[in-house]
Protein backbone atom coordinates (compact mmCIF):
# COMPACT_ATOMS: atom_id res chain seq x y z
CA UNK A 1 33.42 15.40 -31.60
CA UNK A 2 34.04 13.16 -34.29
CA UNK A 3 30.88 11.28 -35.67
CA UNK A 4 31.04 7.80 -37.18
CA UNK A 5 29.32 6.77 -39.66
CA UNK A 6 27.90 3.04 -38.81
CA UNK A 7 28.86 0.40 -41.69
CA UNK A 8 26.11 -1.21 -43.77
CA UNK A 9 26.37 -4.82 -42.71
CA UNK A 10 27.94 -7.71 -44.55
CA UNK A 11 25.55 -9.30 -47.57
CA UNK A 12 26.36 -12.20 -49.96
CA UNK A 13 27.26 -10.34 -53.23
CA UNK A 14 26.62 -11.67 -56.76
CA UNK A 15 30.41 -13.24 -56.43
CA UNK A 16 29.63 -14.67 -53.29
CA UNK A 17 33.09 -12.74 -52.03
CA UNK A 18 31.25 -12.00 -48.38
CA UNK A 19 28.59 -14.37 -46.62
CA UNK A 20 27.24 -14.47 -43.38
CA UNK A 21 27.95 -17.68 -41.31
CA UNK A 22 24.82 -19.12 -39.61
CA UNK A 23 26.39 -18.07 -36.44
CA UNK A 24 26.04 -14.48 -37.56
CA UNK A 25 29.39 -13.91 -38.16
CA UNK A 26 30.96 -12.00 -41.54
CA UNK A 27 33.14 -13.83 -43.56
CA UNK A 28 35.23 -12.76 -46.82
CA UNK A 29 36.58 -15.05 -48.90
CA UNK A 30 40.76 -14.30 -49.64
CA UNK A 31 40.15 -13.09 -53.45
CA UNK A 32 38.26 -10.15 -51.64
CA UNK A 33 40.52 -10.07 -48.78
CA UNK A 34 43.64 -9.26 -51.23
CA UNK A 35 41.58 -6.58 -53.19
CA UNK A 36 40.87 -4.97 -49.57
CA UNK A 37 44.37 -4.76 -48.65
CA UNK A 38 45.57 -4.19 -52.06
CA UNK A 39 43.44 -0.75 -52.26
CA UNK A 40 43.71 -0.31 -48.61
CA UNK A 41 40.14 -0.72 -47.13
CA UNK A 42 41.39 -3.42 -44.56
CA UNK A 43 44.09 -4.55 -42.03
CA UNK A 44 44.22 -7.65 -42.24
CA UNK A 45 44.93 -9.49 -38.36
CA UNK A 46 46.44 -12.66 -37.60
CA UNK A 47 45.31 -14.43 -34.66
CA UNK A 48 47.85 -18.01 -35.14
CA UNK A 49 50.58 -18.27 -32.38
CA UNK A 50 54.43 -16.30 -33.45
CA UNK A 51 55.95 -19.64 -34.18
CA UNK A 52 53.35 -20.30 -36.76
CA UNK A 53 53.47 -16.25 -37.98
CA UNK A 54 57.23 -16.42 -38.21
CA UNK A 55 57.39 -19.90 -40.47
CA UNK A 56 54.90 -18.27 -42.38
CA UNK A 57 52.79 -15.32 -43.02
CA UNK A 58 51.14 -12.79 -45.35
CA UNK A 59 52.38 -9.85 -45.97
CA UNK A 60 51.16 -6.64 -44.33
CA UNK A 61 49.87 -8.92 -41.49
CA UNK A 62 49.81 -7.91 -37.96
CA UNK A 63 50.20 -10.28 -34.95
CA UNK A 64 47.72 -10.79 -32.74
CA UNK A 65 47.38 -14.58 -31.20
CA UNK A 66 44.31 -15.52 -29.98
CA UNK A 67 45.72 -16.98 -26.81
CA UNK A 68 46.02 -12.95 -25.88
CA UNK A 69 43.59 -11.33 -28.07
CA UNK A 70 42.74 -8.06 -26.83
CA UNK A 71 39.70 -6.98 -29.47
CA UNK A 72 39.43 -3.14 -28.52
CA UNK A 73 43.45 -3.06 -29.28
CA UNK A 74 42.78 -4.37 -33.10
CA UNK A 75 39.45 -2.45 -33.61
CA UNK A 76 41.64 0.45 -32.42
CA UNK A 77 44.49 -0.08 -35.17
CA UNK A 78 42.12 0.67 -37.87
CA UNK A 79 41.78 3.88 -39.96
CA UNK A 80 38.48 5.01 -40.29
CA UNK A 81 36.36 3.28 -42.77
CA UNK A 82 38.73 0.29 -42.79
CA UNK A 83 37.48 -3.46 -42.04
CA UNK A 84 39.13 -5.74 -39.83
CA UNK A 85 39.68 -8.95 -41.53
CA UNK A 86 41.02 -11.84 -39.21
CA UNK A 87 42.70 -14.85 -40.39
CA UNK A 88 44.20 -18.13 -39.08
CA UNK A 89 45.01 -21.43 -40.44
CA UNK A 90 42.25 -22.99 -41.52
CA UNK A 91 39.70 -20.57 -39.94
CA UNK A 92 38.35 -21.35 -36.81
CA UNK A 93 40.59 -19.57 -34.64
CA UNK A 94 39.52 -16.78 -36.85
CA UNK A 95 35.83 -17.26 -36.44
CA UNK A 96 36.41 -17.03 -32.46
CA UNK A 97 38.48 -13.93 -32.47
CA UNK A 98 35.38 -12.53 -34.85
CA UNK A 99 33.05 -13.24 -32.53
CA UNK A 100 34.99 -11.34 -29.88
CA UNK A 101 35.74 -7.91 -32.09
CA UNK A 102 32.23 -8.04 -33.17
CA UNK A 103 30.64 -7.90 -29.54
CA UNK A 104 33.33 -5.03 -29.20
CA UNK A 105 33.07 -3.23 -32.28
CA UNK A 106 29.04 -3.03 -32.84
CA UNK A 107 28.26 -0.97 -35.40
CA UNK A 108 31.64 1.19 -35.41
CA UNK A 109 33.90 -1.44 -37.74
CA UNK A 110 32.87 -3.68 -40.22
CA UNK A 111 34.85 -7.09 -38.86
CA UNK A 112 35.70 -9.83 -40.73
CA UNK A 113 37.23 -13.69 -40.66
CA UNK A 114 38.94 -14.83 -43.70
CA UNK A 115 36.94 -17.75 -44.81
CA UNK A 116 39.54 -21.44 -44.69
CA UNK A 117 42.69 -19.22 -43.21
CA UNK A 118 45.89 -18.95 -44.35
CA UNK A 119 46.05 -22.23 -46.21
CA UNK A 120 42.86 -21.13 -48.71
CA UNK A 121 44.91 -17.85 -49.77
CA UNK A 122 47.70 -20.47 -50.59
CA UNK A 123 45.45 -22.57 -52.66
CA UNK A 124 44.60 -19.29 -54.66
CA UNK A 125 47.99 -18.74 -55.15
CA UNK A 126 48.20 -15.55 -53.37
CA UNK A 127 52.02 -15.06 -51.98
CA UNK A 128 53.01 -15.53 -48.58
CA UNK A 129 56.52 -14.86 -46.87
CA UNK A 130 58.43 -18.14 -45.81
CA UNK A 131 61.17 -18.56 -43.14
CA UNK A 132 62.69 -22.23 -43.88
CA UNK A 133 64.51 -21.56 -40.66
CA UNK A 134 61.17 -21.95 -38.47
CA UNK A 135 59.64 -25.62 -37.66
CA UNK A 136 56.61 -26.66 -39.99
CA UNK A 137 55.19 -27.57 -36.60
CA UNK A 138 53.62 -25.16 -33.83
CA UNK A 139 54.51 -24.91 -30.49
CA UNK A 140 50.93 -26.37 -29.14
CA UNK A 141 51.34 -29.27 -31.97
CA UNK A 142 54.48 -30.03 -30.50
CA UNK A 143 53.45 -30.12 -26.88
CA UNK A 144 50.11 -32.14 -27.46
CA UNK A 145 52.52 -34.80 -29.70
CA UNK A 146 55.20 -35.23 -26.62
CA UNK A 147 51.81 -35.56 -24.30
CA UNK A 148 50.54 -38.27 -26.33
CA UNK A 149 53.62 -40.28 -26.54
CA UNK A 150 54.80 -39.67 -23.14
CA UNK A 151 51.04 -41.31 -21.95
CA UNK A 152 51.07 -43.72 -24.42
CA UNK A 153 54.38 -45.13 -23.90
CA UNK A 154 53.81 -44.81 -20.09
CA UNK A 155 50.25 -46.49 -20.48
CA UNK A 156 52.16 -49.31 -22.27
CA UNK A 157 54.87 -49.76 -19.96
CA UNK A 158 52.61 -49.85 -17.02
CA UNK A 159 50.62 -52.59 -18.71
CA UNK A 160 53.36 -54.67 -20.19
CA UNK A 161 56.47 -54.27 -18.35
CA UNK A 162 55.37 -52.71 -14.65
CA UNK A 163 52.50 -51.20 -13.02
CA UNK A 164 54.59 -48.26 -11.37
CA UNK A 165 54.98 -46.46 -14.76
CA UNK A 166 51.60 -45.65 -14.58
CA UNK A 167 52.89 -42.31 -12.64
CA UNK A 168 54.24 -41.28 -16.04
CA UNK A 169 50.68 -40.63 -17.48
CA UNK A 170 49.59 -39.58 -14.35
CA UNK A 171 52.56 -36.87 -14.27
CA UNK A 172 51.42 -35.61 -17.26
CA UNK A 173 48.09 -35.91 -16.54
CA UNK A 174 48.79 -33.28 -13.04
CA UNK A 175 51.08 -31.22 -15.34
CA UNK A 176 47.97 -30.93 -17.81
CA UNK A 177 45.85 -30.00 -14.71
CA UNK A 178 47.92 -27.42 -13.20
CA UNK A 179 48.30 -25.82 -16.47
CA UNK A 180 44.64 -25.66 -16.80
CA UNK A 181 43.86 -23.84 -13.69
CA UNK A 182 46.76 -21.56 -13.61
CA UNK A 183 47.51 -20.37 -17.37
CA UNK A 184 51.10 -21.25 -17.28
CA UNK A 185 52.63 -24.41 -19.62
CA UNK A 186 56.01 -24.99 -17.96
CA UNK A 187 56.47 -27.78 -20.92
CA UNK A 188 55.37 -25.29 -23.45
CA UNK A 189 57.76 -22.61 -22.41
CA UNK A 190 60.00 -25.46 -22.25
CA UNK A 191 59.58 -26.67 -26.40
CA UNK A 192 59.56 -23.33 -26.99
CA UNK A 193 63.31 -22.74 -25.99
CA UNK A 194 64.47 -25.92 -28.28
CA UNK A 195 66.71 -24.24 -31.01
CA UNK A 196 63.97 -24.80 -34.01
CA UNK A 197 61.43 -23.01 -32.30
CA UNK A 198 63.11 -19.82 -31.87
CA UNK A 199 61.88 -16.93 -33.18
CA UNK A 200 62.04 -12.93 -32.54
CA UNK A 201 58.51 -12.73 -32.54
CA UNK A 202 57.00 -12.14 -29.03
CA UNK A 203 53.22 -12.24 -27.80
CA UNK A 204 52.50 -15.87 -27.42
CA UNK A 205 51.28 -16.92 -24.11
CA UNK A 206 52.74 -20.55 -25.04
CA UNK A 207 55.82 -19.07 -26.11
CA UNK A 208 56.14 -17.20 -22.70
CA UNK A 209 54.74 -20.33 -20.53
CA UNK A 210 51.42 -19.39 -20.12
CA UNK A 211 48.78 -20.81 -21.94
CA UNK A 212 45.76 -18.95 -20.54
C-alpha cells in the first residue's frame, strides 16, 4: 500500500508568489505558476468553457469547464507530489473549482487557483496559443447578449408600438426558466452551431445544450 505523504500547506513567501485568500483558499500568482510547470511540479487545469480554450489557451493546459467539473477526475490526473493549479479568465471561476478540489483532495494534493486568470499571465507576458479562427466572444456571452436585446427590443416594442410584443420578453423569460430547472440551453446549443463558434473541442455543457 502506497503511503502519501500529506503536503505542507500554502504560506505567503518572501515574494508573495502564494497567499491564502480570506476564504481559505490557495492562490499562486502566474510567475510561480510558469516555474511549476516549467520544472514540472504542477498541471496546470483550465476550468473556462472549449470555445473560450480553443480561441485561446496556455500551453500544456488541460480542459476541464466548470459547467462539468468533476474534482476527483483532476486530483486524479496528477503525478505524485504535483499541485493542481486551476485557472480561468479573470479568476473566479477558478476560485470555485478550488473550492471544490480542495473539499476533495484534503490533505492528499496541494490545489491551487491562478490568481487574475488567464488575462494576468498575458499581462506578464507569458505566451499563450491563439486560434484567430475562434470568436473573441464565448458562447454564454453570446447567449446573455441575444437575451438582452431580444427583451429589450421586445420591452420597447410592447411599450411604444403594441402591447402584444410583450410575449417576446416573456418567451425568453420561459425559455430562461425551463433552462434553469432542467440543465439544457436549447438557444445555447443553438449559438453554438453558428459557423464562428465551431470548434473540435468537446466537454461544454453549453456547447452540448445543457447548461447544468
Amino acid at each position: 500500500m502506497t503511503t502519501l505523504t500529506p503536503p505542507s500547506p500554502a504560506t505567503k513567501s518572501a515574494s508573495g508568489v502564494t497567499t491564502e485568500t480570506r476564504d481559505g483558499l490557495s492562490e499562486a500568482n502566474p510567475a510561480q505558476v510558469d516555474q511549476w510547470l516549467r520544472s514540472g511540479e504542477a498541471v496546470l487545469i483550465d476550468v473556462r468553457e472549449p470555445d473560450e480554450h480553443a480561441r485561446e489557451h496556455i500551453r500544456g493546459a488541460r480542459l476541464a469547464p466548470l459547467s462539468v467539473f468533476d474534482a476527483g477526475a483532476i486530483l486524479a490526473s496528477a503525478r505524485t507530489g504535483q499541485r493542481v493549479v486551476l485557472h480561468c479568465r479573470s479568476g473566479r471561476r477558478s476560485s470555485d473549482a478550488c473550492r471544490v478540489a480542495m473539499s476533495v483532495a484534503g490533505n492528499r494534493v496541494e490545489v491551487f487557483t491562478m490568481s487574475g486568470g488567464i488575462e494576468a499571465w498575458k499581462r506578464l507576458g507569458l505566451p499563450v496559443e491563439v486560434d484567430v479562427t475562434v470568436s473573441r466572444i464565448s458562447v454564454m456571452r453570446q447567449v446573455q447578449l441575444l437575451i438582452g436585446l431580444a427583451v429589450l427590443g421586445g420591452s420597447a416594442l410592447a411599450w411604444f408600438v403594441d402591447p402584444l410584443f410583450v410575449g417576446i420578453p416573456a418567451f425568453f423569460g420561459a425559455g430562461l426558466t425551463i433552462a434553469g430547472a432542467s440543465g439544457t440551453c436549447a438557444l445555447a446549443s443553438l449559438v453554438s452551431k453558428m459557423p464562428w463558434n465551431r470548434t473540435t473541442s468537446k466537454g461544454s455543457c453549453c456547447k452540448s445544450g445543457s447548461c447544468g
